[in-house]
Protein backbone atom coordinates (compact mmCIF):
# COMPACT_ATOMS: atom_id res chain seq x y z
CA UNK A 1 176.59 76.60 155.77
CA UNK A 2 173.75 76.58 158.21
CA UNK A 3 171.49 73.69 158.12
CA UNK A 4 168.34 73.86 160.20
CA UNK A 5 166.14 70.54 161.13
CA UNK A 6 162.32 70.96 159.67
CA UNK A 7 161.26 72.05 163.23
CA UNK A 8 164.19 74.84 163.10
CA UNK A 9 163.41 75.56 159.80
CA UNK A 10 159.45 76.28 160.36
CA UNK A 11 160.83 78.46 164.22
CA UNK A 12 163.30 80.29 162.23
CA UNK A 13 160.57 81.49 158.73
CA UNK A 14 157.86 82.28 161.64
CA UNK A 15 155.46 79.48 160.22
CA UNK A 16 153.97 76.18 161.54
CA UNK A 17 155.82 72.73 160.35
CA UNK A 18 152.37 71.72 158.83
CA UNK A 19 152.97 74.64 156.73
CA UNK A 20 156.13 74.39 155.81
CA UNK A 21 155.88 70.59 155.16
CA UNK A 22 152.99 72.15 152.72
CA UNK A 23 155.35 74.33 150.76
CA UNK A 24 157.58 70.95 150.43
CA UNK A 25 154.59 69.13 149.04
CA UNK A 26 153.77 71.93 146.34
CA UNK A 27 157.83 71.77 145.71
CA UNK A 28 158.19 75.66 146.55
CA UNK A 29 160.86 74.34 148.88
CA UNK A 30 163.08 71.16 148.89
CA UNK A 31 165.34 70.32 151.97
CA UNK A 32 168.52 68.10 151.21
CA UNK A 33 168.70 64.64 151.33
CA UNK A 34 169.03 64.03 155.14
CA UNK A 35 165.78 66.49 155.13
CA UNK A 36 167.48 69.48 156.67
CA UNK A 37 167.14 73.43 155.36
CA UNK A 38 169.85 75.78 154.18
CA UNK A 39 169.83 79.04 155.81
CA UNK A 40 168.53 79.98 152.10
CA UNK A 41 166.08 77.64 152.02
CA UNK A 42 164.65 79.45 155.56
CA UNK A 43 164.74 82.50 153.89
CA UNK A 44 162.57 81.41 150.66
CA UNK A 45 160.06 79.26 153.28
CA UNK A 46 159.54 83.32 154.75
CA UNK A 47 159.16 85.17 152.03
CA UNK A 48 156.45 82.15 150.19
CA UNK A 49 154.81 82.87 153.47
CA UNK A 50 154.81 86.12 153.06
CA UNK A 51 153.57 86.61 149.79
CA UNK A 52 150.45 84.19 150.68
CA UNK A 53 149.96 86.41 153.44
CA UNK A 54 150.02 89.45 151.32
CA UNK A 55 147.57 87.28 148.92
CA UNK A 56 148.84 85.03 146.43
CA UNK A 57 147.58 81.71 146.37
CA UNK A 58 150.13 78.83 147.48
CA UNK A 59 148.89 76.35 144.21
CA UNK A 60 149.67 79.63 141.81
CA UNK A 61 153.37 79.99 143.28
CA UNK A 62 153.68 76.75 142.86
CA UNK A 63 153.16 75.94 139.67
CA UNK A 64 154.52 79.34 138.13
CA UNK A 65 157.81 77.75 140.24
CA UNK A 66 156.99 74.26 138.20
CA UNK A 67 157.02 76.38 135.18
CA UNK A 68 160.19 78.68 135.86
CA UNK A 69 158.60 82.10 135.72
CA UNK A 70 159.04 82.63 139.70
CA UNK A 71 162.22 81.46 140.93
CA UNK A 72 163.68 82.58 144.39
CA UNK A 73 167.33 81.17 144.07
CA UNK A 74 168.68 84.61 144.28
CA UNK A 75 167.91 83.89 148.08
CA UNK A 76 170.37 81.12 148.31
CA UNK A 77 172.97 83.97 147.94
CA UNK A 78 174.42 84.60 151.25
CA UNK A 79 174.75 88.26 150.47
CA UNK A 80 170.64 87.76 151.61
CA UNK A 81 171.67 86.96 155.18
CA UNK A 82 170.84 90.55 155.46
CA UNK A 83 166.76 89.62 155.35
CA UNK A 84 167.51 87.27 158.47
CA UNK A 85 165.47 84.60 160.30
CA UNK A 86 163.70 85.28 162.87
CA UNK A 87 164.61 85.38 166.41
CA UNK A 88 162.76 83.07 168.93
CA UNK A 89 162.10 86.56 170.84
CA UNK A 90 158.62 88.36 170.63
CA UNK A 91 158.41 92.32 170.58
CA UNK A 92 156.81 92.07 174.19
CA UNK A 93 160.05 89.54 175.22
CA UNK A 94 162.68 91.76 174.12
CA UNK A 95 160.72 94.53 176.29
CA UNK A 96 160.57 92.49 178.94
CA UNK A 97 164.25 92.19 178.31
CA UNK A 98 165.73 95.13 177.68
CA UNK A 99 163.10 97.47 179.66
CA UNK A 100 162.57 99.29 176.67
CA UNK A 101 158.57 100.10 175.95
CA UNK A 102 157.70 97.57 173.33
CA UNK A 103 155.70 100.13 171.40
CA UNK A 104 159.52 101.78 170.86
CA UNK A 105 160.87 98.36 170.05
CA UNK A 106 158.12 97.71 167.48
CA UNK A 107 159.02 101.17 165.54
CA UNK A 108 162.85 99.27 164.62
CA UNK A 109 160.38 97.03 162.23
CA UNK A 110 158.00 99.77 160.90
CA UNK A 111 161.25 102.52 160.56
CA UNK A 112 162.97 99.08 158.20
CA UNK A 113 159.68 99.39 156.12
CA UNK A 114 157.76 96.85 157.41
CA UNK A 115 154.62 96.59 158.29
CA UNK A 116 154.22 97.74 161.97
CA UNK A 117 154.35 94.14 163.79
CA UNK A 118 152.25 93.63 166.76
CA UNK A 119 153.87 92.55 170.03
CA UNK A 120 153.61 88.88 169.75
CA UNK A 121 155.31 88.59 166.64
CA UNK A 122 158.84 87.46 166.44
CA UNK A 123 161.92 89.76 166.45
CA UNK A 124 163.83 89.39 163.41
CA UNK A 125 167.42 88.99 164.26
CA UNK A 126 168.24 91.74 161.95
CA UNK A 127 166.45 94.07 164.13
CA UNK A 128 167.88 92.85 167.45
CA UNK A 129 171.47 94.79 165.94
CA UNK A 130 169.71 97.87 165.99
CA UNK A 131 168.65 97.15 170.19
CA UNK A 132 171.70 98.27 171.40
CA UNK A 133 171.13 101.67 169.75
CA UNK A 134 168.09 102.47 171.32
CA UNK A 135 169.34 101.38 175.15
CA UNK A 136 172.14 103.47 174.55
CA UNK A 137 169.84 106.54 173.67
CA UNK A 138 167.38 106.02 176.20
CA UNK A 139 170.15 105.69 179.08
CA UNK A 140 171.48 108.79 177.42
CA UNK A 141 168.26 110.50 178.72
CA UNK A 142 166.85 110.64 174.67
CA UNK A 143 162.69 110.28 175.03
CA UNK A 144 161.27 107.36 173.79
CA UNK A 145 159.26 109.81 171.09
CA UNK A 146 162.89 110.99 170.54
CA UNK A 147 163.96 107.91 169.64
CA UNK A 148 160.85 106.92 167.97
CA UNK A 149 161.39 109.68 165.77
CA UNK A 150 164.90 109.03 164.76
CA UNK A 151 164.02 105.87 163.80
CA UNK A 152 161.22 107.12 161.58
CA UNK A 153 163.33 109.64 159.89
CA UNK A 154 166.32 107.34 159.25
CA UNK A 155 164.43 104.93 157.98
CA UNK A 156 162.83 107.65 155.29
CA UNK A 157 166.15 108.72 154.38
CA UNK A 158 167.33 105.26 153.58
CA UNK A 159 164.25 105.09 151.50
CA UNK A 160 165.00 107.30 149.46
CA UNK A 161 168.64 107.31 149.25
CA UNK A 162 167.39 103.83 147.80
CA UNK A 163 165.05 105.41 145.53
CA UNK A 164 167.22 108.04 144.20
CA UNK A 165 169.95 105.31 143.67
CA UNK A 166 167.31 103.30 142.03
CA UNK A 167 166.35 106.01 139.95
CA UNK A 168 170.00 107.12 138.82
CA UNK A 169 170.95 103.48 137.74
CA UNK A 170 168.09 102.85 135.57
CA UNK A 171 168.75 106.21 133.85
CA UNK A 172 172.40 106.42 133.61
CA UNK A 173 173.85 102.65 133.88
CA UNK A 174 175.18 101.06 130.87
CA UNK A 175 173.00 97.93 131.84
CA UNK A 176 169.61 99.88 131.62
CA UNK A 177 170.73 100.50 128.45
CA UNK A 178 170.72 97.12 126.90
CA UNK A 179 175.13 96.73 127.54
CA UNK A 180 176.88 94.41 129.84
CA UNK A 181 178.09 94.89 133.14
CA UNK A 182 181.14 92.77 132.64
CA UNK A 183 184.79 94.97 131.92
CA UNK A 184 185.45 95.68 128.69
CA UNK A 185 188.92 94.55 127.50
């Protein structure tokens, strides 16, 4: 298991150590004993940020945490690696990089459905995997609107191949139905 030093920790959730030392004071976070972060732990420090970004005042999240009616343990789960750190790369580094226009490399994060970053934020390392695609494309002779646009429309159809999912399990499943998800014998 990945442990990160405070300083790692703050690098790899995209937020200062004052802040993060914060989130440890309000007890939205807690490192180990030795003070160090699980890759888990990173995750939750991001997505806290996030949601004060988005609004939410840090002393609310904490105490509903205090009081057990918002919990992010799910995130320990490594099955969450998926929503990955970030990278210590900007958008306008990995242009820099790679040669690819970094108004191309910043539609990987929109076509996700993210917000559209803005060149000095921070690659998440989930997005560098998707690099390679694009240089291959582009050196294939593929536009950049080209690939701008593929991005965009695979992106939609994940959306709502994850809506229509979505919408098929809480209408057909036995769980949305009030019955277990565990074999029956």
């Amino acid at each position: 298991m990945a442990e990160f030093s405070r300083q790692e920790a703050a690098d790899r959730a995209g937020v200062s150590v004052d802040t993060l030392d914060r989130f440890v004071e309000l007890g939205l976070i807690q490192p180990d004993d030795d003070g160090r972060f699980t890759a888990g732990g990173v995750r939750k420090v991001g997505l806290v940020a996030s949601l004060h970004a988005g609004g939410l005042p840090i002393e609310g999240m904490a105490i509903a945490f205090k009081t057990g009616s918002l919990a992010l343990d799910f995130l320990d789960d490594p099955a969450y690696d998926h929503f990955s750190a970030l990278s210590p790369l900007t958008f306008n580094d990995l242009a820099a990089q790679t040669g690819i226009r970094v108004d191309t490399l910043m539609v990987i994060r929109e076509a996700i459905g993210s917000a559209m970053p803005q060149p000095t934020d921070r690659v998440r390392e989930i997005e560098l995997a998707i690099v390679p695609l694009l240089q291959a494309q582009l050196d294939s002779g593929y536009s950049a609107d080209a690939v701008e646009r593929g991005m965009r429309t695979m992106g939609d159809s994940l959306r709502r191949a994850a809506i229509a999912e979505a919408d098929a399990f809480s209408t057909f499943s036995r769980a949305s139905r009030g019955h277990s998800l565990a074999p029956e014998s």
